[in-house]
N, C-alpha and C. Protein backbone atom coordinates (compact mmCIF):
# COMPACT_ATOMS: atom_id res chain seq x y z
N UNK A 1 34.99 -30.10 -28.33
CA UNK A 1 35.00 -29.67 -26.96
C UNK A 1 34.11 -28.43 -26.83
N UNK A 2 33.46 -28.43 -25.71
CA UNK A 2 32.58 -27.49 -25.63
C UNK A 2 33.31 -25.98 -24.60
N UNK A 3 32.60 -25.03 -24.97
CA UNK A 3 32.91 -23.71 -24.45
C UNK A 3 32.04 -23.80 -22.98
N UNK A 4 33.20 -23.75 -22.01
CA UNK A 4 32.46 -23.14 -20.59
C UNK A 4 31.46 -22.79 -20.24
N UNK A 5 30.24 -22.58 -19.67
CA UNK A 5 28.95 -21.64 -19.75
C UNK A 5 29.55 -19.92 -19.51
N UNK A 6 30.64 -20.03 -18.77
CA UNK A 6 31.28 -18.57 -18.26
C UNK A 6 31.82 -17.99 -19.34
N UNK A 7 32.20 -18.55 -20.42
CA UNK A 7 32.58 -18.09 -21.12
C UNK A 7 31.79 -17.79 -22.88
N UNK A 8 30.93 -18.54 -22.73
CA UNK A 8 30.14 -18.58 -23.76
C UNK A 8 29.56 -16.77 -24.61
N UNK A 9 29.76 -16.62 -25.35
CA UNK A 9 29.31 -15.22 -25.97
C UNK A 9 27.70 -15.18 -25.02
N UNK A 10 26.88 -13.58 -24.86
CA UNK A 10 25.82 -13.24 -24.64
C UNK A 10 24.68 -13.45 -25.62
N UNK A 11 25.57 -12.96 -26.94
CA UNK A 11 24.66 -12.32 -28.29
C UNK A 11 23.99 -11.20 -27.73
N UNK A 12 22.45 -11.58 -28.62
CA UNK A 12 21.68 -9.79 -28.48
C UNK A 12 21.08 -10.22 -27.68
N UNK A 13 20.95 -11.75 -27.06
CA UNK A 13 19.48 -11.69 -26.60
C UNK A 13 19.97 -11.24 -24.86
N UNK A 14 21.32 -10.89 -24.65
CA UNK A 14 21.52 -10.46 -23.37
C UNK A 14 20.76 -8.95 -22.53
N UNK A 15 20.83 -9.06 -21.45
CA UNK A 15 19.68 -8.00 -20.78
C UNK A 15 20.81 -6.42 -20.58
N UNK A 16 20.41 -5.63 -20.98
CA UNK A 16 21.26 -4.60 -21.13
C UNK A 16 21.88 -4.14 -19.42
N UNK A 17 20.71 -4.12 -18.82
CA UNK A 17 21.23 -3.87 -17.11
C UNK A 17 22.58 -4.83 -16.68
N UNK A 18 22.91 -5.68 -17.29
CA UNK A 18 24.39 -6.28 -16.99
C UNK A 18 25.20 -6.37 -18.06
N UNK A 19 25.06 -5.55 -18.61
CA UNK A 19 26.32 -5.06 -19.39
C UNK A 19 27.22 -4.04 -18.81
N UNK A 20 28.07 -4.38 -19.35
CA UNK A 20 28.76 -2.95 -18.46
C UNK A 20 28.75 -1.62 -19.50
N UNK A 21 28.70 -0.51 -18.17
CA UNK A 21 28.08 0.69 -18.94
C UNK A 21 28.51 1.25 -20.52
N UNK A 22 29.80 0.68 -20.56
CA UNK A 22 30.33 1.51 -22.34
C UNK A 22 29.70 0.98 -23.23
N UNK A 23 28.88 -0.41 -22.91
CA UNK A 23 28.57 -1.18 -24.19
C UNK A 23 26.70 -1.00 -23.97
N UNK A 24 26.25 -0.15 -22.83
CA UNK A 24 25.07 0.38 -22.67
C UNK A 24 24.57 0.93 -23.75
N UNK A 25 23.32 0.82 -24.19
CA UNK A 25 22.66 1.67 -24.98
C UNK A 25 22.66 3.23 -24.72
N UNK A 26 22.91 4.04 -25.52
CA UNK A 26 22.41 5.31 -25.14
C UNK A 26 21.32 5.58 -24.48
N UNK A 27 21.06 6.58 -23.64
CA UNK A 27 19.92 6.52 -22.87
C UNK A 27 19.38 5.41 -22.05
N UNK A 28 20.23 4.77 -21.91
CA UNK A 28 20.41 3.65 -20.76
C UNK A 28 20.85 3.61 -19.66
N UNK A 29 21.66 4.68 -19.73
CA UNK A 29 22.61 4.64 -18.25
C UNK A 29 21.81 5.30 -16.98
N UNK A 30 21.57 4.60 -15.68
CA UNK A 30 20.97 5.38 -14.70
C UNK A 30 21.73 5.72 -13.56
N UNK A 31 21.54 6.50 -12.88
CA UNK A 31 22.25 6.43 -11.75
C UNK A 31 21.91 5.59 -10.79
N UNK A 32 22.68 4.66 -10.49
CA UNK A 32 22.17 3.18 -9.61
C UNK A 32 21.94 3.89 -8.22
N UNK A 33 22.34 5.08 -7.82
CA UNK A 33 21.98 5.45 -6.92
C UNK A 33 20.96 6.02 -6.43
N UNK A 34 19.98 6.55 -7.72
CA UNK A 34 19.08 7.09 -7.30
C UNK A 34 17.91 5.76 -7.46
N UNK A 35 18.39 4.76 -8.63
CA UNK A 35 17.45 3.97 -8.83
C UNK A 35 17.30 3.30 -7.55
N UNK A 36 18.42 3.11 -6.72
CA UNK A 36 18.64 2.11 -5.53
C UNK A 36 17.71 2.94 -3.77
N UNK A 37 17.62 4.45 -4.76
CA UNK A 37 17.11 5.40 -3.20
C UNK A 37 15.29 4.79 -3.60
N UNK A 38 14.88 5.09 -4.97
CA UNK A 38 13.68 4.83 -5.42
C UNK A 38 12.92 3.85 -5.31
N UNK A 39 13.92 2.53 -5.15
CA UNK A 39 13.51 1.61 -4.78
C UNK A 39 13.14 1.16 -3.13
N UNK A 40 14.17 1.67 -2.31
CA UNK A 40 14.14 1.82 -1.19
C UNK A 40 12.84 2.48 -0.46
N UNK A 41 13.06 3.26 -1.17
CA UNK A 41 11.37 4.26 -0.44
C UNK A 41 10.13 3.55 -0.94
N UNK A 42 10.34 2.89 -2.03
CA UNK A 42 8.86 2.68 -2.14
C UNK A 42 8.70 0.78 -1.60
N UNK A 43 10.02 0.50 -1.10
CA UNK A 43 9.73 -0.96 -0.36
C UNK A 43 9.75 -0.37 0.88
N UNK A 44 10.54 0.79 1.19
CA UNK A 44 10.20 1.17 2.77
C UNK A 44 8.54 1.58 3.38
N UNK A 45 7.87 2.04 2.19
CA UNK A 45 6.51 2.26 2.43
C UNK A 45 5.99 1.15 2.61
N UNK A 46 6.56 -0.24 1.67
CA UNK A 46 5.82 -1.47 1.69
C UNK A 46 6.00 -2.14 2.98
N UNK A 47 7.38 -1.76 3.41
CA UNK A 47 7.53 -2.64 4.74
C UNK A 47 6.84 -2.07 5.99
N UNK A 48 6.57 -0.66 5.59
CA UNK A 48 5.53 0.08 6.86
C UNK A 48 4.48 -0.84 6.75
N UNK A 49 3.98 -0.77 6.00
CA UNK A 49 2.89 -0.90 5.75
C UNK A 49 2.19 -2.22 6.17
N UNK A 50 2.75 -3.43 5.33
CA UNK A 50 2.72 -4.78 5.60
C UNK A 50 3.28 -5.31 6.29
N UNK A 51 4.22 -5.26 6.53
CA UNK A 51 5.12 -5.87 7.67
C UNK A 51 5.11 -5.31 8.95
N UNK A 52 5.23 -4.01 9.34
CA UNK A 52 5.83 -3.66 10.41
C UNK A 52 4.33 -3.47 11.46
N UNK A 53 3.33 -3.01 10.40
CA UNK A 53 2.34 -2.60 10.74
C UNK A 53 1.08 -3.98 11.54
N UNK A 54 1.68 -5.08 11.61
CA UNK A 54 1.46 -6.45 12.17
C UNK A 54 1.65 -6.69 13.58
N UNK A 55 3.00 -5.59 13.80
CA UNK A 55 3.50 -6.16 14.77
C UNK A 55 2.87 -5.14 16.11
N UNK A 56 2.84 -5.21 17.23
CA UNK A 56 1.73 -4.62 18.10
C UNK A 56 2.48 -3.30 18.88
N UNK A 57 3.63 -3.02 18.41
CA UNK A 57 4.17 -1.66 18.95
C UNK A 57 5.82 -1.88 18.31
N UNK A 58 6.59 -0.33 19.00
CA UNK A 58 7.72 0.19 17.91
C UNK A 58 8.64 -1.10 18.96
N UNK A 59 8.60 -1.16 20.14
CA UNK A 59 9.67 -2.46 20.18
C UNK A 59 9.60 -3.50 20.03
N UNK A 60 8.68 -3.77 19.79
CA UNK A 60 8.73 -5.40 19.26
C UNK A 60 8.64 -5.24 17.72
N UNK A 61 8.42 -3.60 17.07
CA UNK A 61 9.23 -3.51 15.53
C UNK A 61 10.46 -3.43 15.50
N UNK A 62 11.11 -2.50 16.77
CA UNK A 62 12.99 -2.41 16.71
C UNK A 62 13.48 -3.71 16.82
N UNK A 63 13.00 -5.03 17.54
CA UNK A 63 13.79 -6.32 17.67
C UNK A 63 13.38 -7.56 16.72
N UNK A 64 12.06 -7.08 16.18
CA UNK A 64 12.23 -7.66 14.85
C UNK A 64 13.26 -7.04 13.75
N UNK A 65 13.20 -5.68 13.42
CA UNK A 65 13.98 -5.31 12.41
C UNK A 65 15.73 -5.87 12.84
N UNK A 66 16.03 -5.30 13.88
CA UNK A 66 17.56 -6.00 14.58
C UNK A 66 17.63 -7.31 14.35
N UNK A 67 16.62 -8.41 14.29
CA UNK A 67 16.86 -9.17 14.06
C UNK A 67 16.98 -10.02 12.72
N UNK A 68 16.70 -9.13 11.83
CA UNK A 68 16.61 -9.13 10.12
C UNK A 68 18.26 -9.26 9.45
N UNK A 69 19.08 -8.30 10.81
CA UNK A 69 20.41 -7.65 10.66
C UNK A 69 21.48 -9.07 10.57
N UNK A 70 22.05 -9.01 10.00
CA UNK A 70 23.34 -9.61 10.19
C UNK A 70 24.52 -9.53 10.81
N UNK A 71 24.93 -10.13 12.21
CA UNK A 71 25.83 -9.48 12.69
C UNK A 71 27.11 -9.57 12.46
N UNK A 72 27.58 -9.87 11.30
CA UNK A 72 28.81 -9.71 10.79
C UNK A 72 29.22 -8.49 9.43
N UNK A 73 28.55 -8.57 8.64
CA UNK A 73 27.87 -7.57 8.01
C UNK A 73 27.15 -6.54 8.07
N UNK A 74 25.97 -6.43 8.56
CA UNK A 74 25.38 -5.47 9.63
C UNK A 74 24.26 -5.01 8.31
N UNK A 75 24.35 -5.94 7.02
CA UNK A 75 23.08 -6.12 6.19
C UNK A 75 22.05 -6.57 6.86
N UNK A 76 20.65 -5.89 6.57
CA UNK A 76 19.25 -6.59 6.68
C UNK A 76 18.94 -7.72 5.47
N UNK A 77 18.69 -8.93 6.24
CA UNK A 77 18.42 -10.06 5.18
C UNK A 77 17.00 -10.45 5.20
N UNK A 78 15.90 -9.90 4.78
CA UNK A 78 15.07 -10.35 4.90
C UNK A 78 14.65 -11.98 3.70
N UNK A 79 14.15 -12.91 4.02
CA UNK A 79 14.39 -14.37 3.39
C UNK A 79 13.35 -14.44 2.14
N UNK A 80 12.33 -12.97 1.75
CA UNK A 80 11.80 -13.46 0.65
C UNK A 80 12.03 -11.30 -0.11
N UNK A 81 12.03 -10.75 0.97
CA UNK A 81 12.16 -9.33 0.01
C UNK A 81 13.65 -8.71 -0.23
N UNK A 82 14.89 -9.56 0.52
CA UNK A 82 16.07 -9.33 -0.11
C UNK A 82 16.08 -9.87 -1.37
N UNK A 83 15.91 -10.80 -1.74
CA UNK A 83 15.24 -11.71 -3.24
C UNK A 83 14.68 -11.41 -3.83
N UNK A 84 13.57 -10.81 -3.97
CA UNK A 84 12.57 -10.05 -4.79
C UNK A 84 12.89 -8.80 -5.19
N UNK A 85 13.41 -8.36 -4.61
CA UNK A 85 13.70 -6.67 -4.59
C UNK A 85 15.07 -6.55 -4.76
N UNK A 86 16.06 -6.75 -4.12
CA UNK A 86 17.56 -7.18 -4.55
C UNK A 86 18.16 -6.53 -2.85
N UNK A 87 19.00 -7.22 -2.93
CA UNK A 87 19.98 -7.23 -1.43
C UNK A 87 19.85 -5.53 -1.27
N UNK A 88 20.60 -4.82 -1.68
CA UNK A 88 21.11 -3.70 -1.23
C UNK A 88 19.62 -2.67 -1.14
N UNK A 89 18.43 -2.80 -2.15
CA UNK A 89 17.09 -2.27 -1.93
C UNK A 89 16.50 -2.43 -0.68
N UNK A 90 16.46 -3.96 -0.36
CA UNK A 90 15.97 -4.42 0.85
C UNK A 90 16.58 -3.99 1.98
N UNK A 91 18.14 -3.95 2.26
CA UNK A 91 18.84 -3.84 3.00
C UNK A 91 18.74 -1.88 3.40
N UNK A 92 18.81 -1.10 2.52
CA UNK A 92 18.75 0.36 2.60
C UNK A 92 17.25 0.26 3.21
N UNK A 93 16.48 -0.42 2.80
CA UNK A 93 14.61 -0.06 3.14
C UNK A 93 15.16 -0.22 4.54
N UNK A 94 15.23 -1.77 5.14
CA UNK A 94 14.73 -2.07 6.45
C UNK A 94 15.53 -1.41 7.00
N UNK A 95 16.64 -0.65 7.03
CA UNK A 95 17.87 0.31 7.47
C UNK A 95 17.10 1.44 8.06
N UNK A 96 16.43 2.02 7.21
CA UNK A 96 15.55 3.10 7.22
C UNK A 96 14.21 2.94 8.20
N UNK A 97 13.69 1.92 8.11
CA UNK A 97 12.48 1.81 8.79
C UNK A 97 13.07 1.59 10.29
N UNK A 98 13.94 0.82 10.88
CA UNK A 98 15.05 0.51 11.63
C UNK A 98 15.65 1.97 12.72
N UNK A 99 15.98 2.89 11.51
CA UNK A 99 16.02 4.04 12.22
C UNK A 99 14.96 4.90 12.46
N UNK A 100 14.03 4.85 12.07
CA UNK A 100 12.52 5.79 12.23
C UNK A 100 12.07 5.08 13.66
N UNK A 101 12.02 3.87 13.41
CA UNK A 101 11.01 2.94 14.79
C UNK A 101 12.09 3.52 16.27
N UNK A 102 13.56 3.71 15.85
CA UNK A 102 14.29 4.09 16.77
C UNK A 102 14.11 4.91 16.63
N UNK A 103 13.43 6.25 16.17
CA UNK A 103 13.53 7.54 16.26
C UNK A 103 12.56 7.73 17.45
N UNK A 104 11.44 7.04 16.93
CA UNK A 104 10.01 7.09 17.82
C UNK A 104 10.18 6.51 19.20
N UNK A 105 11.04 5.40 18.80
CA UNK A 105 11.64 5.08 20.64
C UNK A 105 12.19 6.18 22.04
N UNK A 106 12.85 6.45 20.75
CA UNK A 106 13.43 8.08 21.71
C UNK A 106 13.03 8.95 22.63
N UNK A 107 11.78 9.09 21.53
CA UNK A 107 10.68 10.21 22.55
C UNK A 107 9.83 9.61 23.36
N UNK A 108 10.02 8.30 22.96
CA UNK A 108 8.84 7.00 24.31
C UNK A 108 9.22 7.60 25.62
N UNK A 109 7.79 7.95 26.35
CA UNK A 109 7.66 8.28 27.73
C UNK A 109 7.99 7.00 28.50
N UNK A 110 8.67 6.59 29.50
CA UNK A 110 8.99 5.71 30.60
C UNK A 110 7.54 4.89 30.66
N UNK A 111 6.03 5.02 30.90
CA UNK A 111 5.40 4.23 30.95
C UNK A 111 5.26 3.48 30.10
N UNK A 112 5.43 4.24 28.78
CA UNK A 112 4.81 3.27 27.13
C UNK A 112 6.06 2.47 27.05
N UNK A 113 7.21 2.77 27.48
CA UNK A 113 8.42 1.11 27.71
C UNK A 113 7.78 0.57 28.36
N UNK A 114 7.27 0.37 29.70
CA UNK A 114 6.56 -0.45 30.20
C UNK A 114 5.91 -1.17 29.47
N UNK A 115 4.84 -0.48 29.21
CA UNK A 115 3.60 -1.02 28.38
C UNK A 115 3.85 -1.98 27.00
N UNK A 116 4.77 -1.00 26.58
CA UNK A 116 5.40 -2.06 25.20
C UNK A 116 6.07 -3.15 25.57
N UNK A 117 6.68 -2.92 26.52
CA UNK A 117 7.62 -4.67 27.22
C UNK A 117 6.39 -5.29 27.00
N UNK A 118 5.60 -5.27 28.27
CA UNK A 118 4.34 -6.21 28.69
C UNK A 118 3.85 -6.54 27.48
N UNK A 119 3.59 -6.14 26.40
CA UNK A 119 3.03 -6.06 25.37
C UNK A 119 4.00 -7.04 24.27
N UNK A 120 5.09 -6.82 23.98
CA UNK A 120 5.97 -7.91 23.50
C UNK A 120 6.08 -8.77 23.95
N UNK A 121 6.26 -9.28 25.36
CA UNK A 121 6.01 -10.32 26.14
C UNK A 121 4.70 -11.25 25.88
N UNK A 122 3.71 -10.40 25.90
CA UNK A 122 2.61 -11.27 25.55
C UNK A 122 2.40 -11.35 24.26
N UNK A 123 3.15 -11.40 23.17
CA UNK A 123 3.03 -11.41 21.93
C UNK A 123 3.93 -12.31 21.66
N UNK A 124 4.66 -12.63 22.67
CA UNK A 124 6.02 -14.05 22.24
C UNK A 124 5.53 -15.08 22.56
N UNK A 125 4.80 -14.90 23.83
CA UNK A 125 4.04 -16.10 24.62
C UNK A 125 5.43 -16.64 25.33
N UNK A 126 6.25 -15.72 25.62
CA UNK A 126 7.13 -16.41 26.68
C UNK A 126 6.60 -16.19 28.14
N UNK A 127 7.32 -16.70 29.35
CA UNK A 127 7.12 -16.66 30.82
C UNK A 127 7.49 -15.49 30.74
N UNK A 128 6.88 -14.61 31.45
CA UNK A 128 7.19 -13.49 31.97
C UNK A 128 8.43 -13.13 32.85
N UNK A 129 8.64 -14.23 34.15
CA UNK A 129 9.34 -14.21 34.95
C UNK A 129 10.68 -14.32 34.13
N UNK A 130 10.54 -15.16 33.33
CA UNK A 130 12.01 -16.17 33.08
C UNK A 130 12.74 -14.74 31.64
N UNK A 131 11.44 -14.44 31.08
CA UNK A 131 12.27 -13.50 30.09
C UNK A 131 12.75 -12.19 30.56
N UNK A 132 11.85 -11.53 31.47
CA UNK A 132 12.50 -10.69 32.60
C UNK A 132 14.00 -10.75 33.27
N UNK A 133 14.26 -12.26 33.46
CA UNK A 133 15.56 -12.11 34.05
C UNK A 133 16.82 -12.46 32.88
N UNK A 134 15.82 -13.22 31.86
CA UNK A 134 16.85 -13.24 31.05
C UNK A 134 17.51 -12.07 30.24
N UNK A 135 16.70 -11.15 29.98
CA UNK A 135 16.83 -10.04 29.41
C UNK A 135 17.87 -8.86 30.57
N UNK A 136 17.49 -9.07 31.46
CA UNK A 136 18.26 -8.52 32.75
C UNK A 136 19.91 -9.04 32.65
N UNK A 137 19.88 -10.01 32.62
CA UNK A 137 21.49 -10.88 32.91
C UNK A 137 21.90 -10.74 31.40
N UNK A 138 21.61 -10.96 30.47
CA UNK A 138 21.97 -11.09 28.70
C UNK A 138 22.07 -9.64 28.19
N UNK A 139 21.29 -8.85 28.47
CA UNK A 139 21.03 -7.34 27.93
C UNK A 139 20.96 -7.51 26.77
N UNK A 140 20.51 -8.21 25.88
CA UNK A 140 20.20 -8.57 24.50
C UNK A 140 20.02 -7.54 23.49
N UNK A 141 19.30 -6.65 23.94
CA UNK A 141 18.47 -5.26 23.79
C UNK A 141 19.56 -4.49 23.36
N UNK A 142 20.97 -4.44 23.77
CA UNK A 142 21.83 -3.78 23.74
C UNK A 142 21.81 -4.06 21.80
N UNK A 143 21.89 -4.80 21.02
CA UNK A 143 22.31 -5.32 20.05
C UNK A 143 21.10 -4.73 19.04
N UNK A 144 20.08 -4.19 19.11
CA UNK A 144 18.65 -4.35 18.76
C UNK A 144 18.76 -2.98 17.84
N UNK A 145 19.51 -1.63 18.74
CA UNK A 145 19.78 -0.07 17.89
C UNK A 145 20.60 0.15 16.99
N UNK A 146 19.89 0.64 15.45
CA UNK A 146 20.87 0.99 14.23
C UNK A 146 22.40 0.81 14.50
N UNK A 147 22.70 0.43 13.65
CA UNK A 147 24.21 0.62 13.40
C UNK A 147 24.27 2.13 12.50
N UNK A 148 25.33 2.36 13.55
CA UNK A 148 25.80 4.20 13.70
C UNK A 148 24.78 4.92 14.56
N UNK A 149 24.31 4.62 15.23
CA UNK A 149 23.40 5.37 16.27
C UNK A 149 24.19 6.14 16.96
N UNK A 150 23.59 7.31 17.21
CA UNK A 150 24.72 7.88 18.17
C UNK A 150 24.92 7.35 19.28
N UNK A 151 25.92 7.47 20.54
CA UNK A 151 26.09 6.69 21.27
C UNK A 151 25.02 7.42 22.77
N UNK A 152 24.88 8.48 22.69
CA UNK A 152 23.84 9.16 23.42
C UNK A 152 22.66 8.61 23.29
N UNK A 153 22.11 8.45 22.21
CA UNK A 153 20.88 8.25 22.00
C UNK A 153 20.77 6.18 21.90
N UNK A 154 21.56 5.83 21.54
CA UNK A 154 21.90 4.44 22.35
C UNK A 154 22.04 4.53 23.82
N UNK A 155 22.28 5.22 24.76
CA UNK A 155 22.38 5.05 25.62
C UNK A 155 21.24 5.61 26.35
N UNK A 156 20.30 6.13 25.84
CA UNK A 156 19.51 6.75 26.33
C UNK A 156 18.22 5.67 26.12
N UNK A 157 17.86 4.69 24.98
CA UNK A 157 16.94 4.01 24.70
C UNK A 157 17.79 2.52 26.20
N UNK A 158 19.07 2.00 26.22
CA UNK A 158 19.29 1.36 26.70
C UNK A 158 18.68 1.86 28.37
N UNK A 159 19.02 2.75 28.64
CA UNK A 159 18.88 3.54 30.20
C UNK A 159 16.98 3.03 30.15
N UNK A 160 16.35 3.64 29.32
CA UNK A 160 14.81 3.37 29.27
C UNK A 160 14.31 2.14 29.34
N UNK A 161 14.78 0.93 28.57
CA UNK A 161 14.67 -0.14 28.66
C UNK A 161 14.85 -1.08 29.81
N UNK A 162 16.23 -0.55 30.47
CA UNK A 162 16.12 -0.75 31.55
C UNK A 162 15.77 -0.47 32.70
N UNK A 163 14.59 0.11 32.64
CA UNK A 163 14.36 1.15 33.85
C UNK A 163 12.85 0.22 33.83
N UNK A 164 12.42 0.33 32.15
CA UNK A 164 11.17 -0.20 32.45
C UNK A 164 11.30 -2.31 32.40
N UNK A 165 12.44 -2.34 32.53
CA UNK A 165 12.84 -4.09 33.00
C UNK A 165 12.55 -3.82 34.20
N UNK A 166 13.23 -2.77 35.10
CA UNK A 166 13.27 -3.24 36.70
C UNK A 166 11.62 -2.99 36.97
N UNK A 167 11.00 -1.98 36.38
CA UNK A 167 9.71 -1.40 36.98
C UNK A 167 8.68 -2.79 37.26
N UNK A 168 9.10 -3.67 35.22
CA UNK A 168 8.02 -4.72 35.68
C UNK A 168 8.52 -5.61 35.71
N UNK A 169 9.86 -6.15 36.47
CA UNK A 169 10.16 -6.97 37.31
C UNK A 169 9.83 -6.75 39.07
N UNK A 170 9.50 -5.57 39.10
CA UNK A 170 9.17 -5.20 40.35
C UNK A 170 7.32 -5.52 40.47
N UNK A 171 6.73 -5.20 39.51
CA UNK A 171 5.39 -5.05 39.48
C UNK A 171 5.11 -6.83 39.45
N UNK A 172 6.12 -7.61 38.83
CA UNK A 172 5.83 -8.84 38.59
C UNK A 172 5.58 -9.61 39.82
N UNK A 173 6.99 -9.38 40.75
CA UNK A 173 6.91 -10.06 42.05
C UNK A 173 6.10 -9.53 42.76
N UNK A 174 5.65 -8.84 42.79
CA UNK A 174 4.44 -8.22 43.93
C UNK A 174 3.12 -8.86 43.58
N UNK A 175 3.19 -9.23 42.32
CA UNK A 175 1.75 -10.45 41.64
C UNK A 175 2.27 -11.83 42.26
N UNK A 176 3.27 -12.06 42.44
CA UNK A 176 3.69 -13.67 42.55
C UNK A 176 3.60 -14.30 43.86
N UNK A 177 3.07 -15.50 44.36
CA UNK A 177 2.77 -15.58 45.73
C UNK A 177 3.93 -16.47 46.34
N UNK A 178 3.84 -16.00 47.40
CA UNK A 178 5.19 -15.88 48.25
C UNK A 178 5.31 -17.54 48.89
């Protein structure tokens, strides 16, 4: 009868990073925390960089990254750099980049919401009209800011967003013929 695979001995040829720490080599032990910050920063540079840096302004980076999120968990899953890099690396990066793009939202002047709507809009290739109202009636947007945001400063990007919904829902119908 054969031995389980779960149970089968390692031997030597096992990888020391899953061992557990007493049976670690000396000078092996790291702090997973700093290894896990190290990693983070230098995929958070990668995700500036390559990824985020694609997309044509910070809100249509905040509702991509929100949408990375899991809403039961409230992990970022991205489908090839949670994998490559490991869940909790990936997940701390896009966390981080997530709150910066919301940082920069913050100080967004009332026109550049405008401008960035119009600008995500034409980058989805949806109807203008129809995502305007959908976004109006759904408030979708609401779902889009860090988890733990303060609630001020959530309420302050929500107040903006919606201000620049009504502006170019207003600017829209005045284009549309009667």
């Amino acid at each position: 009868m054969s031995t389980p695979p779960e149970q089968e001995s390692l031997g030597d040829s096992a990888s020391p990073e899953f061992l557990a720490p007493e049976v670690l080599p000396a000078g092996r032990l790291v702090n997973p925390k700093l290894t896990d910050d190290l990693c983070a920063d230098s995929l958070k540079n990668y995700i500036n960089d390559f990824v985020l840096r694609t997309l044509p302004n910070d809100l249509t980076r905040m509702i991509y990254l929100a949408s990375l999120r899991d809403c039961n968990s409230g992990l970022y899953l991205h489908p090839e750099l949670s994998h490559q890099r490991g869940l909790h690396a990936a997940d701390r990066a896009f966390q981080i980049c997530h709150e910066q793009v919301f940082r920069r939202l913050l100080t967004t002047r009332l026109p550049e919401y405008v401008r960035q709507l119009q600008e995500y809009i034409r980058y989805t290739g949806g109807e203008t009209i129809t995502m305007l109202k959908t976004w109006k009636s759904l408030q979708a947007y609401r779902a889009t800011v860090p988890v733990g945001a303060p609630a001020a400063s959530a309420e302050l990007f929500f107040l903006n967003l919606g201000i620049a919904l009504e502006i170019l829902s207003q600017q829209t119908s005045r284009l549309q013929p009667v």
